[in-house]
Protein backbone atom coordinates (compact mmCIF):
# COMPACT_ATOMS: atom_id res chain seq x y z
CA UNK A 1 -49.39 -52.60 -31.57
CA UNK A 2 -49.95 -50.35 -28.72
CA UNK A 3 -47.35 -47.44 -27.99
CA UNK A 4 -46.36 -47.19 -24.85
CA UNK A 5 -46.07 -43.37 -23.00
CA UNK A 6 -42.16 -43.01 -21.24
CA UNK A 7 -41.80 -43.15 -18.13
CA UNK A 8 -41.49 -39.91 -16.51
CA UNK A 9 -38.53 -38.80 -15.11
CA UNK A 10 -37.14 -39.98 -11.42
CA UNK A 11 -37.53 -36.89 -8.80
CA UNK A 12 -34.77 -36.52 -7.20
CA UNK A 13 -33.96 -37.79 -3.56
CA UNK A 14 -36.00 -35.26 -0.79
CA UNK A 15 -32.98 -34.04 0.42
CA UNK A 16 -30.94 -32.78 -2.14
CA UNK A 17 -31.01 -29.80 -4.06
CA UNK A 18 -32.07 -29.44 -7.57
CA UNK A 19 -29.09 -28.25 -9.90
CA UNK A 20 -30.82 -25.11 -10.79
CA UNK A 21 -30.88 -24.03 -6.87
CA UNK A 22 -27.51 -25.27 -6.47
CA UNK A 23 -26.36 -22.92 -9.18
CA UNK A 24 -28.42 -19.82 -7.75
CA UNK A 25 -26.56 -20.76 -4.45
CA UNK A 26 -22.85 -20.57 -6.10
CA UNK A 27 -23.49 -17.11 -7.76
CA UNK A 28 -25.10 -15.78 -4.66
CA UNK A 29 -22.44 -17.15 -2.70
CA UNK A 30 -20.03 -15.51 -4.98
CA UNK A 31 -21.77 -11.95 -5.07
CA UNK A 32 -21.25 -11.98 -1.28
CA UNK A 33 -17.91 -12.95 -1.48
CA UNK A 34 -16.76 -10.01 -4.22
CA UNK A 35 -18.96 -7.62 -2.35
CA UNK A 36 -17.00 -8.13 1.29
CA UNK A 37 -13.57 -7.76 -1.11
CA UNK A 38 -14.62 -4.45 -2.55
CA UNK A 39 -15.54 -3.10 0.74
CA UNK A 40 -12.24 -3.92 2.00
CA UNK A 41 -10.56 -2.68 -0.72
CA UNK A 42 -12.03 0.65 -0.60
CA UNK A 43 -12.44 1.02 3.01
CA UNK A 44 -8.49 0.50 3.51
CA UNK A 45 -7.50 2.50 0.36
CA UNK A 46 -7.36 5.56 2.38
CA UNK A 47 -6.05 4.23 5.63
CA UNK A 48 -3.23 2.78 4.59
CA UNK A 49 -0.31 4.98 5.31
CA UNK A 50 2.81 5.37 2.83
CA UNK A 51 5.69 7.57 2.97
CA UNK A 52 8.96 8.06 1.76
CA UNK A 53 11.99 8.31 3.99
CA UNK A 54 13.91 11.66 3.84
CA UNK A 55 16.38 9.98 1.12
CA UNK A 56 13.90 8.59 -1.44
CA UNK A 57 12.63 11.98 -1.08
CA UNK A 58 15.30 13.80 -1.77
CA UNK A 59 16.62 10.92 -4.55
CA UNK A 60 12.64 11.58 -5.88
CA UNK A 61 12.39 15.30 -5.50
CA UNK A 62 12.92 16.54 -9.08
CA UNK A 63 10.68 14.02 -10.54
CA UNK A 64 7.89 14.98 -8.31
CA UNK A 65 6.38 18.08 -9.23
CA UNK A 66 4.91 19.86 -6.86
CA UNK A 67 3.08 16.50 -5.66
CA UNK A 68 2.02 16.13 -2.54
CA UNK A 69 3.69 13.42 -0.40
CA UNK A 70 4.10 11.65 3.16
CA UNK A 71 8.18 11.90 4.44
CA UNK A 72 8.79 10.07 7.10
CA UNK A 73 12.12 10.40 9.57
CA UNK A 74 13.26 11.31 12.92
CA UNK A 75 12.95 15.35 14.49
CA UNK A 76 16.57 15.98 14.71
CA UNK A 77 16.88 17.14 18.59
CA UNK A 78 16.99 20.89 19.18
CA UNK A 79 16.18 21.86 15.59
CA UNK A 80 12.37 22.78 16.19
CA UNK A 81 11.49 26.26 15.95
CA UNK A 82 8.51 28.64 15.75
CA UNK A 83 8.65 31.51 13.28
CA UNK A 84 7.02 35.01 13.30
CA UNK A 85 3.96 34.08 11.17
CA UNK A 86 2.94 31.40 13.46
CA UNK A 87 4.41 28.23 11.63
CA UNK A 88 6.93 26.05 12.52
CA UNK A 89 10.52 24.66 11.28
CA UNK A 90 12.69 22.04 12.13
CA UNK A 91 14.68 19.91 10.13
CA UNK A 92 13.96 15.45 10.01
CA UNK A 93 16.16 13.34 9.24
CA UNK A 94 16.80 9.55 8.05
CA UNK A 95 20.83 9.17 8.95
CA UNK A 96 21.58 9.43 5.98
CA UNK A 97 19.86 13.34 4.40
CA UNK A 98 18.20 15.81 6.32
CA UNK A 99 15.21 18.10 5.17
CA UNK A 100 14.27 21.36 6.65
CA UNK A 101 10.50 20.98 7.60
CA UNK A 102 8.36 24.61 7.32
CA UNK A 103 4.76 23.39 9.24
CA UNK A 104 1.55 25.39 8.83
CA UNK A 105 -1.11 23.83 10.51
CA UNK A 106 -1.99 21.99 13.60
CA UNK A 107 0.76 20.17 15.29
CA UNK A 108 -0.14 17.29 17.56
CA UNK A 109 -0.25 17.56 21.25
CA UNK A 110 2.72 15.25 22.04
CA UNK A 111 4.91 16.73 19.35
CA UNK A 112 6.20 19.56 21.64
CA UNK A 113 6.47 17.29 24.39
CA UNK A 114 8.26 14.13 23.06
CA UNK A 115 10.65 16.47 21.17
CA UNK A 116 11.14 18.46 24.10
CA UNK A 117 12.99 15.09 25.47
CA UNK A 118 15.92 15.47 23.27
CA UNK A 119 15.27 11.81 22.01
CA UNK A 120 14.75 11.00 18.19
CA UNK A 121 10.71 11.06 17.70
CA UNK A 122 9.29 9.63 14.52
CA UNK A 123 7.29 11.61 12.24
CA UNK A 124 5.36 11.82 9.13
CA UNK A 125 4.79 15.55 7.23
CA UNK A 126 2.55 15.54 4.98
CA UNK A 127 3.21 17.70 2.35
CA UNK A 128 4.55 18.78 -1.29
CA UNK A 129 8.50 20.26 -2.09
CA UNK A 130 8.46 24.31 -0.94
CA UNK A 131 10.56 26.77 -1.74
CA UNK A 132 14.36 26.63 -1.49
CA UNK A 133 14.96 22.88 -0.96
CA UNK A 134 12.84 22.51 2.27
CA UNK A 135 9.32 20.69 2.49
CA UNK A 136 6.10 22.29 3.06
CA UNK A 137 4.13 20.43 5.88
CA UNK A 138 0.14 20.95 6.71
CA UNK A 139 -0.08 17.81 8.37
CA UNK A 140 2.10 15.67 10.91
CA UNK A 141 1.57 12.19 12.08
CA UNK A 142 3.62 11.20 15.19
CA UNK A 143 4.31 7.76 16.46
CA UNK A 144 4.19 8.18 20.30
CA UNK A 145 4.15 5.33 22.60
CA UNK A 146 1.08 3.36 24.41
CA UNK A 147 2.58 3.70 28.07
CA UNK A 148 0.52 6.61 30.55
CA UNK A 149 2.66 7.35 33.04
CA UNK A 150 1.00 9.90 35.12
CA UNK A 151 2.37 12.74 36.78
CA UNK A 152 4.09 12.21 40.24
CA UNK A 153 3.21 14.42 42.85
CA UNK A 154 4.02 14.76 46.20
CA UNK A 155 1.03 14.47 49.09
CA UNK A 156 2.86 14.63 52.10
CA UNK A 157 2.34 17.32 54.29
């Protein structure tokens, strides 16, 4: 009696992959994947802008801690004023608290001018609690709209 050697294993058709590359596919596949959500994660961590309105803030304030803080609410009209050192107050409101805003920094070009309208303009201080109930602002973010309407002016002669 002879023994007879197995046949080798069938190759598999030309066209389709071997399970082992198939595999290395799915886990590079998935590295991308995981790698484009961590980007995105990180990348909008810091864009992403919260605040609290002027209530929650208030509701919040001794809880807080000195932390700083975005407050977001409308300039009440008339109530912006600049003060000997340089820095400016006026006082934002949500209808339903107000805040008196004490600004040391930079303001934003419009701010001045869209106040200076008398209408309600959206802001955001950033900022921790100050001294006697008002907030301490470095930084303000103001919501301005997307229309240029440039400055008439008469030609005739």
């Amino acid at each position: 009696m002879t023994a007879t050697a197995p046949a080798p294993p069938a190759d598999p058709p030309a066209g389709a992959p071997r399970p082992r590359r198939r595999a290395r596919y799915v886990v590079a596949a998935l590295l991308c994947v995981g790698a484009i959500v961590a980007l995105l994660v990180v990348g909008l961590r810091g864009n992403v802008v919260y605040f609290r309105t002027v209530s929650e803030a208030v509701a919040a304030r001794p809880t807080d801690g000195g932390q700083r803080f975005r407050l977001g609410g409308d300039v009440v009209a008339s109530s912006v004023s600049e003060l000997p050192d340089g820095s400016m107050r006026f006082r934002v409101t949500d209808g339903r608290a107000t805040v008196t805003v004490v600004h040391r920094g930079e303001e934003p070009a419009l701010f001045r001018h869209d106040v200076g309208e008398g209408q309600a303009v959206p802001v955001v201080c950033e900022g921790r609690w100050g001294s006697r109930g008002t907030f301490a602002s470095d930084r303000i973010l103001i919501n301005h709209g997307n229309e240029y309407e440039p400055e008439r002016k008469n030609f005739e002669s």
